[in-house]
N, C-alpha and C. Protein backbone atom coordinates (compact mmCIF):
# COMPACT_ATOMS: atom_id res chain seq x y z
N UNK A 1 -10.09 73.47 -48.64
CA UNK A 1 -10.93 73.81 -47.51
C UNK A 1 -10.59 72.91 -46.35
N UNK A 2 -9.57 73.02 -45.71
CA UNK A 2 -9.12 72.35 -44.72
C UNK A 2 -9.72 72.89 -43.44
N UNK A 3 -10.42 73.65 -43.27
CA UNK A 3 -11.34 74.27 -41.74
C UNK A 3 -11.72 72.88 -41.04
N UNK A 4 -12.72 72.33 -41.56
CA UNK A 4 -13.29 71.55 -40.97
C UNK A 4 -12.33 70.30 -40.31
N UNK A 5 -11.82 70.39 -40.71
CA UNK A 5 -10.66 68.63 -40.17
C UNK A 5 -9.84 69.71 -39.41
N UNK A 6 -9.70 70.91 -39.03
CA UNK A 6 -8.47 71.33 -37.96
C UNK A 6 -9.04 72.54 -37.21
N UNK A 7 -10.35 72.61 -37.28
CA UNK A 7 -10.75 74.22 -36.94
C UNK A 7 -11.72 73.38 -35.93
N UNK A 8 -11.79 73.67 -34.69
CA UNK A 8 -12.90 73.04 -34.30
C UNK A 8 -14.23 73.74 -34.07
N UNK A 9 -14.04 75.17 -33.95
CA UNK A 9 -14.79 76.03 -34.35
C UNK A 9 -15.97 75.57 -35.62
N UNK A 10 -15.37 74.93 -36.66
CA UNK A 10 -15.81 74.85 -38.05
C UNK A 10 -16.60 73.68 -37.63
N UNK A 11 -16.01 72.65 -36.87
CA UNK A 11 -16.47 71.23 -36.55
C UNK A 11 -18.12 71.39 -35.72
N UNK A 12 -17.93 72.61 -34.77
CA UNK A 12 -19.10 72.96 -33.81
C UNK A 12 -20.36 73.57 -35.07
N UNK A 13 -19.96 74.12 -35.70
CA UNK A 13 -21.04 74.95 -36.58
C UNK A 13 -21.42 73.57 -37.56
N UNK A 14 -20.56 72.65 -37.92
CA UNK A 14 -21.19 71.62 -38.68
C UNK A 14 -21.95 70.88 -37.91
N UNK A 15 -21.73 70.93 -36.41
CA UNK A 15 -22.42 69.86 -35.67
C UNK A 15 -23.76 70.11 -35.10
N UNK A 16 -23.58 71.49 -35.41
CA UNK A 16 -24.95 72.34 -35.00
C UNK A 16 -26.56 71.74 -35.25
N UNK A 17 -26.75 71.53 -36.00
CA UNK A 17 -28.46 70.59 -36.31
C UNK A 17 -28.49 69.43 -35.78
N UNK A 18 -27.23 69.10 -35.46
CA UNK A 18 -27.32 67.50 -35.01
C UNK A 18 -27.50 67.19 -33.48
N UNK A 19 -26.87 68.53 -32.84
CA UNK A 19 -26.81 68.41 -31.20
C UNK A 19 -27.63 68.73 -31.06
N UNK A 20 -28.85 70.15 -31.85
CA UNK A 20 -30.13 70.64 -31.83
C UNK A 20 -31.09 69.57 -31.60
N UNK A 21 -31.13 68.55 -32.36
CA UNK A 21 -31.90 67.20 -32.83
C UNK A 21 -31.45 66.44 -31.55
N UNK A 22 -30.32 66.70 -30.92
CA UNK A 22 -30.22 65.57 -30.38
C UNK A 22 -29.85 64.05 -30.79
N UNK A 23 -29.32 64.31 -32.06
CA UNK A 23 -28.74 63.19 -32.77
C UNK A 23 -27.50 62.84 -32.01
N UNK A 24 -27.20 60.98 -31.86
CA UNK A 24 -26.32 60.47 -31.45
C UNK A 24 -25.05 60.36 -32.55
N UNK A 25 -23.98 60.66 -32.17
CA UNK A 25 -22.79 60.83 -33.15
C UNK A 25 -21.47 60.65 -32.11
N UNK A 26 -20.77 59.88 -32.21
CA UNK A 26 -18.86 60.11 -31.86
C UNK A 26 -18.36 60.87 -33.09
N UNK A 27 -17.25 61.93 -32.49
CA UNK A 27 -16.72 62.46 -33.26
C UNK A 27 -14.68 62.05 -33.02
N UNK A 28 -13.98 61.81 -33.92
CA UNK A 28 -12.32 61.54 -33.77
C UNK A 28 -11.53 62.25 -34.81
N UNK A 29 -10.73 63.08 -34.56
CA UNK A 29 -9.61 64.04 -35.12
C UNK A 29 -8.77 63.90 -34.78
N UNK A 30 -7.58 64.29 -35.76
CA UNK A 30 -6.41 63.67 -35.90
C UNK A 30 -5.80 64.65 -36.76
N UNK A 31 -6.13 65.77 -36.88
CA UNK A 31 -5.26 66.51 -37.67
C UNK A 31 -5.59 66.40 -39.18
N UNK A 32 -5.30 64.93 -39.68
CA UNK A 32 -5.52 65.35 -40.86
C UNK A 32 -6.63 64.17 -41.51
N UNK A 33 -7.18 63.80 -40.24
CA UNK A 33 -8.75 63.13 -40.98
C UNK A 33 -9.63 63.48 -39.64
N UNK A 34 -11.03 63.47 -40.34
CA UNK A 34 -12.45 64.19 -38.95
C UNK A 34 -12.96 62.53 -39.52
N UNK A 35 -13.23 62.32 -38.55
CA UNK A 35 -14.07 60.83 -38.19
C UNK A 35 -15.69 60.89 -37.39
N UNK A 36 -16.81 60.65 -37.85
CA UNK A 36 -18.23 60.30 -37.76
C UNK A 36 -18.80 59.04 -37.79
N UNK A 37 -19.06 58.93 -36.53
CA UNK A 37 -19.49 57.02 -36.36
C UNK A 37 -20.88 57.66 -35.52
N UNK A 38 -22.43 57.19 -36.40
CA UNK A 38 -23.43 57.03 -35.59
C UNK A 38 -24.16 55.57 -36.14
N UNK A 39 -25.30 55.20 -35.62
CA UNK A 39 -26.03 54.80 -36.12
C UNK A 39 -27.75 55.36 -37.23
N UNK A 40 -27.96 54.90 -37.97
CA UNK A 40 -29.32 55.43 -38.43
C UNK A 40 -30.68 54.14 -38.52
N UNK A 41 -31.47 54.19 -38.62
CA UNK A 41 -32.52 53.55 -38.82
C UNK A 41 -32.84 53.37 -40.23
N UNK A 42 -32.65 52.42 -41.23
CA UNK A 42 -33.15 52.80 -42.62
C UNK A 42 -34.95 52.83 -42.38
N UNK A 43 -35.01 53.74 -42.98
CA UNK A 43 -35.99 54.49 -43.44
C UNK A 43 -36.97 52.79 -43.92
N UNK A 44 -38.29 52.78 -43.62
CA UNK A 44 -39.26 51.40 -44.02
C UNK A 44 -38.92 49.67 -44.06
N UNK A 45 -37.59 50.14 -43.82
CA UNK A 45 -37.18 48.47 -43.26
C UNK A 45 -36.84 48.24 -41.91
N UNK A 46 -36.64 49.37 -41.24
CA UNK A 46 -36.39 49.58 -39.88
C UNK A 46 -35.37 48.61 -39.22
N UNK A 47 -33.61 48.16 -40.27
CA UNK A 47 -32.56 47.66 -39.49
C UNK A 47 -32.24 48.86 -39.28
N UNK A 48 -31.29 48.65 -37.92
CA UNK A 48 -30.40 49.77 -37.45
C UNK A 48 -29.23 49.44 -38.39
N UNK A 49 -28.12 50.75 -38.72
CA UNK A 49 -26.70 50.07 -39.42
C UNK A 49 -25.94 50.93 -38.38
N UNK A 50 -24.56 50.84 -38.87
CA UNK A 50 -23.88 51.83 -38.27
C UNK A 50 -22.99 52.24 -39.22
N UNK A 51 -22.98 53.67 -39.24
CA UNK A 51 -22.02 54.63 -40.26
C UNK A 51 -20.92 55.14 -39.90
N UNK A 52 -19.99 55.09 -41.10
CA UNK A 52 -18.52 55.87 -40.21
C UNK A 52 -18.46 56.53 -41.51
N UNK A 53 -18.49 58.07 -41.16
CA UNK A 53 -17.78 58.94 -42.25
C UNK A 53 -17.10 59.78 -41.99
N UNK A 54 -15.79 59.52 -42.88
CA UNK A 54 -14.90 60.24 -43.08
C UNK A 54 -14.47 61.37 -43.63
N UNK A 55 -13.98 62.80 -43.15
CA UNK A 55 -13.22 63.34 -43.91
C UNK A 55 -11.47 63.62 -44.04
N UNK A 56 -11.22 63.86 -45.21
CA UNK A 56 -10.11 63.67 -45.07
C UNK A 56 -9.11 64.96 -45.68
N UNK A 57 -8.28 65.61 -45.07
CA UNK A 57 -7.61 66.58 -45.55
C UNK A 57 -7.07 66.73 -46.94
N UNK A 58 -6.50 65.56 -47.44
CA UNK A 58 -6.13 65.35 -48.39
C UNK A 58 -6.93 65.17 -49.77
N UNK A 59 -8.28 64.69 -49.43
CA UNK A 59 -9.16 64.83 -50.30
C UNK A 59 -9.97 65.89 -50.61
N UNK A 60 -10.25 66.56 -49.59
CA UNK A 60 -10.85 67.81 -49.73
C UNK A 60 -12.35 67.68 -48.48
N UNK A 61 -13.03 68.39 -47.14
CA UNK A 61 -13.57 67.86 -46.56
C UNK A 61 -15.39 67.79 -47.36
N UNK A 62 -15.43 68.58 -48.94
CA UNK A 62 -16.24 68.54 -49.34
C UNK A 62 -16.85 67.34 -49.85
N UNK A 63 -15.68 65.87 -49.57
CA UNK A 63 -15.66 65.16 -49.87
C UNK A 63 -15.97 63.72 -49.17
N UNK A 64 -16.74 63.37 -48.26
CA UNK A 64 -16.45 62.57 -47.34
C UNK A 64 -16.69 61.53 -48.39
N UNK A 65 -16.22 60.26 -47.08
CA UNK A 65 -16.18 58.71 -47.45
C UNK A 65 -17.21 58.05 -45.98
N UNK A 66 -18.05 57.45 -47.17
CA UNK A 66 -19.13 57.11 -45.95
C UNK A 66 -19.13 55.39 -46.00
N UNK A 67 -19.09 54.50 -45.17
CA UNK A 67 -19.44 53.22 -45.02
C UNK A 67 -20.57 53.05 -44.36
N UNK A 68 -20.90 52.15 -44.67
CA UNK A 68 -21.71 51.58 -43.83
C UNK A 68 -21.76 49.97 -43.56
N UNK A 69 -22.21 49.11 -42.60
CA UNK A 69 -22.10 48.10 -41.60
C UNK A 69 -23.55 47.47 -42.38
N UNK A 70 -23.50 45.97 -42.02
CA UNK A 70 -24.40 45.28 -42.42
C UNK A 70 -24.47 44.98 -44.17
N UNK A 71 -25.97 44.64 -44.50
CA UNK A 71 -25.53 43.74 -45.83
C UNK A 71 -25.61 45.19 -46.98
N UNK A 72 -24.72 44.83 -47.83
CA UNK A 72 -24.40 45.59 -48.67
C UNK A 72 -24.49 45.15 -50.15
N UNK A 73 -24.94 46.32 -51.20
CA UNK A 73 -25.64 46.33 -52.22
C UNK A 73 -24.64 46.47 -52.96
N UNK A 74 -24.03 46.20 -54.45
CA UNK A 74 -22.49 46.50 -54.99
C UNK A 74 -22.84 47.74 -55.74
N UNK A 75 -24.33 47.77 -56.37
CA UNK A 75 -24.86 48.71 -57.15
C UNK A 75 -24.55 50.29 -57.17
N UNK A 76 -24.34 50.94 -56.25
CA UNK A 76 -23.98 52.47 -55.60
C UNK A 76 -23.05 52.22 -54.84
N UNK A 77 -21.68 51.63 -54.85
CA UNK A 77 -20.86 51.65 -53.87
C UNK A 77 -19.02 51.46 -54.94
N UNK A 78 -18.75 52.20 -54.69
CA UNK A 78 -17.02 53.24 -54.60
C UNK A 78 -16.31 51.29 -54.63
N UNK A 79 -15.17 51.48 -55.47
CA UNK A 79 -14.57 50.29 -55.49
C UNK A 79 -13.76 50.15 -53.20
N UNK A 80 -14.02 51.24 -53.15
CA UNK A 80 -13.69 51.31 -51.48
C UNK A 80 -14.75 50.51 -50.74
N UNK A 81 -15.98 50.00 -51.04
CA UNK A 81 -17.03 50.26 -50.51
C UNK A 81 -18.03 51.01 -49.75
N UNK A 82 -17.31 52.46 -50.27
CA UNK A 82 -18.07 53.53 -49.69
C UNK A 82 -19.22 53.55 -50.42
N UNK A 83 -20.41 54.28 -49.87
CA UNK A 83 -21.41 54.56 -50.54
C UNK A 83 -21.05 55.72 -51.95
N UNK A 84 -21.49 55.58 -52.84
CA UNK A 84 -21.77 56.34 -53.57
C UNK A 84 -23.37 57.08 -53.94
N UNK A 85 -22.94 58.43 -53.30
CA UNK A 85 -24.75 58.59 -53.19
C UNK A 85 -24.60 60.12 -54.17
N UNK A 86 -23.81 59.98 -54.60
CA UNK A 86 -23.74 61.48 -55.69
C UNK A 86 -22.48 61.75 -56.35
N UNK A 87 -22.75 62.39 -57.61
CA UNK A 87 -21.20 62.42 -58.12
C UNK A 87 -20.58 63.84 -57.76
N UNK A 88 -19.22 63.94 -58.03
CA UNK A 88 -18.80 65.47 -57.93
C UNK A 88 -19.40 66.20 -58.40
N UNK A 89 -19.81 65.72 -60.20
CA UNK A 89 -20.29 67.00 -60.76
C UNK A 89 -21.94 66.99 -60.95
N UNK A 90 -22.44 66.57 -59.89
CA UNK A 90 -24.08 66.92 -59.83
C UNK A 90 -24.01 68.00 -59.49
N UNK A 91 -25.25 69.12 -59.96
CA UNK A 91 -25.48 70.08 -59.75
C UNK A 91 -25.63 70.14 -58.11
N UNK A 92 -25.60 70.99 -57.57
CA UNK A 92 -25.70 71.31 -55.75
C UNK A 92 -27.37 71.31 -55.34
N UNK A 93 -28.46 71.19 -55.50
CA UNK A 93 -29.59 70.48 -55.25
C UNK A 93 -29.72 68.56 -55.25
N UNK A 94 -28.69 68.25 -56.18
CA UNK A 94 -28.50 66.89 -56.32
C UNK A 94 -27.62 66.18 -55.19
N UNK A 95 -26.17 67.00 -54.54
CA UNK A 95 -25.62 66.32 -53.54
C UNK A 95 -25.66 67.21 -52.18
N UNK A 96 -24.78 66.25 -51.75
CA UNK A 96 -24.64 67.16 -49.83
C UNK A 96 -23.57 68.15 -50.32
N UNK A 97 -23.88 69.32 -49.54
CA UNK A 97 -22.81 69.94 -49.48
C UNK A 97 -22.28 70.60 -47.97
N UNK A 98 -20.83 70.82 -47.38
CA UNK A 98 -20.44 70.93 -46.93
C UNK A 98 -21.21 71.91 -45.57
N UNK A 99 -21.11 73.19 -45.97
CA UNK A 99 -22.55 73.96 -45.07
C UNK A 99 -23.33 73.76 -44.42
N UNK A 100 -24.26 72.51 -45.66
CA UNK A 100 -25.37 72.15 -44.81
C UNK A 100 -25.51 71.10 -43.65
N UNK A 101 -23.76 70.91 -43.11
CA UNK A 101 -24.05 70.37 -41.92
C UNK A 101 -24.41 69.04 -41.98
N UNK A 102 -23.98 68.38 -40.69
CA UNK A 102 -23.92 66.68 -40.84
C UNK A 102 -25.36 66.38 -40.40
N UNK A 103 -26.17 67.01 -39.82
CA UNK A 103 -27.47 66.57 -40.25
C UNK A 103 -28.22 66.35 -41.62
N UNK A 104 -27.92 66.77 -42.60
CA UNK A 104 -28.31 66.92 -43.61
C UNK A 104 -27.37 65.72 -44.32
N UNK A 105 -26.06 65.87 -44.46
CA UNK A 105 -25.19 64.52 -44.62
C UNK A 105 -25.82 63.04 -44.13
N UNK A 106 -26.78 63.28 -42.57
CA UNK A 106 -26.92 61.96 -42.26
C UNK A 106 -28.15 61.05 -43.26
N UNK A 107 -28.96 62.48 -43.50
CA UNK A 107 -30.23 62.02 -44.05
C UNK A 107 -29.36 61.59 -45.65
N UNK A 108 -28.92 62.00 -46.29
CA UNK A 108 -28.41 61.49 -47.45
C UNK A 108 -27.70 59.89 -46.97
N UNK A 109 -27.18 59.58 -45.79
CA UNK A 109 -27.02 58.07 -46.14
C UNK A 109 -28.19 57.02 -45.73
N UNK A 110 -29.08 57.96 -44.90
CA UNK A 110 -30.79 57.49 -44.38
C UNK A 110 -31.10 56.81 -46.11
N UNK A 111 -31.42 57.98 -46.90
CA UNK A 111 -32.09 57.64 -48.32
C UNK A 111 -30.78 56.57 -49.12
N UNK A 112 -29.52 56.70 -48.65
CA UNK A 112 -28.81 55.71 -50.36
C UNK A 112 -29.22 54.14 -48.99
N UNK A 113 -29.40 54.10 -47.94
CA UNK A 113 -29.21 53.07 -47.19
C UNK A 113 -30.69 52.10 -47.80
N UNK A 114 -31.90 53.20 -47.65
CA UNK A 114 -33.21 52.96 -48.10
C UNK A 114 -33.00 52.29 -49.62
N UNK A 115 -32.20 53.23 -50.11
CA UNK A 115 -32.12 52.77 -51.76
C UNK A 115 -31.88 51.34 -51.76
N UNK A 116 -30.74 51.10 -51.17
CA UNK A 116 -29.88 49.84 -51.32
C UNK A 116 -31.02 48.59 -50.49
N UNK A 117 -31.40 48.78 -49.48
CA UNK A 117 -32.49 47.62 -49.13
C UNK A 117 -33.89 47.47 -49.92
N UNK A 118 -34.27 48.48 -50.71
CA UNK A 118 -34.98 47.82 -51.68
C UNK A 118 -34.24 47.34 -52.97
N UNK A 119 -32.89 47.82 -53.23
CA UNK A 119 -32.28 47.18 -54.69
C UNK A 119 -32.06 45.48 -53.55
N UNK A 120 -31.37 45.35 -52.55
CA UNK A 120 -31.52 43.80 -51.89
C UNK A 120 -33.16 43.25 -52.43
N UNK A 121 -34.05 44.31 -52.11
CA UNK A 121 -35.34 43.28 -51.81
C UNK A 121 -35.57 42.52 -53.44
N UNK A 122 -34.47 43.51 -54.10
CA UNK A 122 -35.66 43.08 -55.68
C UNK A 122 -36.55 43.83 -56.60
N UNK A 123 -36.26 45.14 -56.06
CA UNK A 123 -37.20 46.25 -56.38
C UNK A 123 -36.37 47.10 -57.14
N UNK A 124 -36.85 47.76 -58.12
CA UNK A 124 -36.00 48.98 -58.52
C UNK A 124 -35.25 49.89 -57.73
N UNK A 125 -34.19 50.53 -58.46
CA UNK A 125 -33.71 51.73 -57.18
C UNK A 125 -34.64 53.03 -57.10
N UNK A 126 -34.85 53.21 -55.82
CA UNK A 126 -36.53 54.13 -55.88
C UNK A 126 -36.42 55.32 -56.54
N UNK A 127 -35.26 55.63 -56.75
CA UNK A 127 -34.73 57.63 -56.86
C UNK A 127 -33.66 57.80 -58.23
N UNK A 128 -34.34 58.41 -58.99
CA UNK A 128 -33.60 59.14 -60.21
C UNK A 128 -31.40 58.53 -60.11
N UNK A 129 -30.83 58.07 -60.78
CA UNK A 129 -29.69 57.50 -60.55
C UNK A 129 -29.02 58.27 -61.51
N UNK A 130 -27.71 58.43 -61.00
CA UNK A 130 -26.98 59.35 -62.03
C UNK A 130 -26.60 58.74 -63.22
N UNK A 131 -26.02 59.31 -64.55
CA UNK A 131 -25.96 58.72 -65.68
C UNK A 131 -24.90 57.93 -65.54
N UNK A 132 -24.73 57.13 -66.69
CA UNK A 132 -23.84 55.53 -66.64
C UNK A 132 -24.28 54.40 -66.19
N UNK A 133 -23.72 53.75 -66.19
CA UNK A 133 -24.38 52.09 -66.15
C UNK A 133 -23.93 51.62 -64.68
N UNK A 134 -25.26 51.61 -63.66
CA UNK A 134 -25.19 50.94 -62.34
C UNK A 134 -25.82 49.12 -62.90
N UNK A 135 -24.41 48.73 -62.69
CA UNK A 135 -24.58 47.22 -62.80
C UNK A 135 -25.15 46.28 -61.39
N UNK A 136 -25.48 45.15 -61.96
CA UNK A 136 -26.47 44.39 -61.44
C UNK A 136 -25.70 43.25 -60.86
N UNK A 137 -24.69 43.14 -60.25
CA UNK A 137 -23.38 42.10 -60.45
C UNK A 137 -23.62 41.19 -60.11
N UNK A 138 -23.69 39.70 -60.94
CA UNK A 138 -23.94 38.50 -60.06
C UNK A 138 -23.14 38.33 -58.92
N UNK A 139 -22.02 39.19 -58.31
CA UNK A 139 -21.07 38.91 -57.37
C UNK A 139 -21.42 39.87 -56.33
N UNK A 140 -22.33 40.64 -56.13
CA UNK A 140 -23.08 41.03 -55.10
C UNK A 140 -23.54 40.28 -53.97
N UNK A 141 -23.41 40.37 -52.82
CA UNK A 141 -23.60 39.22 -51.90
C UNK A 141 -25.31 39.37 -51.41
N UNK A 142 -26.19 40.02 -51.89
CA UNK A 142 -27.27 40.34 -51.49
C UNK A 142 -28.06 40.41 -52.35
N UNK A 143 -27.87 40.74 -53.12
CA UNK A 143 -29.27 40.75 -54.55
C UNK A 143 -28.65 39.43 -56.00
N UNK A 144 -27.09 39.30 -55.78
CA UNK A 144 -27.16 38.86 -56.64
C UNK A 144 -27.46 38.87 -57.81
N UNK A 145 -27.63 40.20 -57.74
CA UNK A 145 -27.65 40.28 -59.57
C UNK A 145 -29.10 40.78 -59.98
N UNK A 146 -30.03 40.47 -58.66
CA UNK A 146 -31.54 40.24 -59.04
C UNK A 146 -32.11 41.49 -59.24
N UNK A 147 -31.68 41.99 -58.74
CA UNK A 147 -32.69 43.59 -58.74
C UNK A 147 -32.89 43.79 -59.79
N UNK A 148 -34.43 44.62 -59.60
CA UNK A 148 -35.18 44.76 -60.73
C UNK A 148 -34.83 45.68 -61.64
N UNK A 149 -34.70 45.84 -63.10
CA UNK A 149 -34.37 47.45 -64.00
C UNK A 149 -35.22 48.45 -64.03
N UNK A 150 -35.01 49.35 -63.70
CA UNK A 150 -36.52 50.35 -64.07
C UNK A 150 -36.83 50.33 -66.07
């Protein structure tokens, strides 16, 4: 599904809820990667971060790579340090999908951003976690290991 990284047509219909909203976003293309840099507000802790997500031709654009800026949790995060906020094979109520547009993408890094500043505070992770073992790493630069187990 290469539309989206070369169609800009495809790029306008994804961007659609977001210009509606009035959401702030840069957008950068290149042929064979689509680039997304905004900021969000986490959700009850109220830092600003700033996000850059990527898609990339080669990976597939169903696939982005999302970072994010500021302190970071090791618990949900891609040996890249991308967020990990869903696996491939979650059912499609469980992740973002492509369609529903980068408004809907943004709110999914709103909630793993939320997740991750209460796993910092010490608190459980608030939201159902996919199966396998999310470790607690003493080499985490922010919780240290501390966060709580459900």
């Amino acid at each position: 599904m290469r539309g989206l990284v070369d169609d800009v047509a495809a790029q306008l219909r994804f961007e659609r809820d977001a210009r509606r909203q009035r959401f702030t976003y840069a957008r950068e293309c290149d042929g064979r990667r689509l680039r997304y840099r905004f900021p969000i507000d986490v959700p009850v802790h109220d830092h600003e971060r700033l996000v850059t997500v990527e898609f990339n031709v080669a990976r597939s654009p169903a696939r982005p790579v999302a970072h994010i800026e500021g302190p970071r949790c090791l618990r949900h995060r891609y040996a890249d340090d991308s967020l990990c906020m869903w696996l491939d094979t979650d059912p499609p109520g469980k992740r973002w999908l492509t369609e529903e547009g980068l408004l809907e993408l943004v709110r999914h890094v709103e909630v793993h951003a939320y997740c991750e500043a209460e796993c910092r505070a010490g608190h459980s992770w608030p939201k159902p976690e996919s199966p396998g073992r999310h470790l607690r790493s003493p080499a985490c630069p922010t919780c240290h290991g501390r966060c709580s187990r459900r």
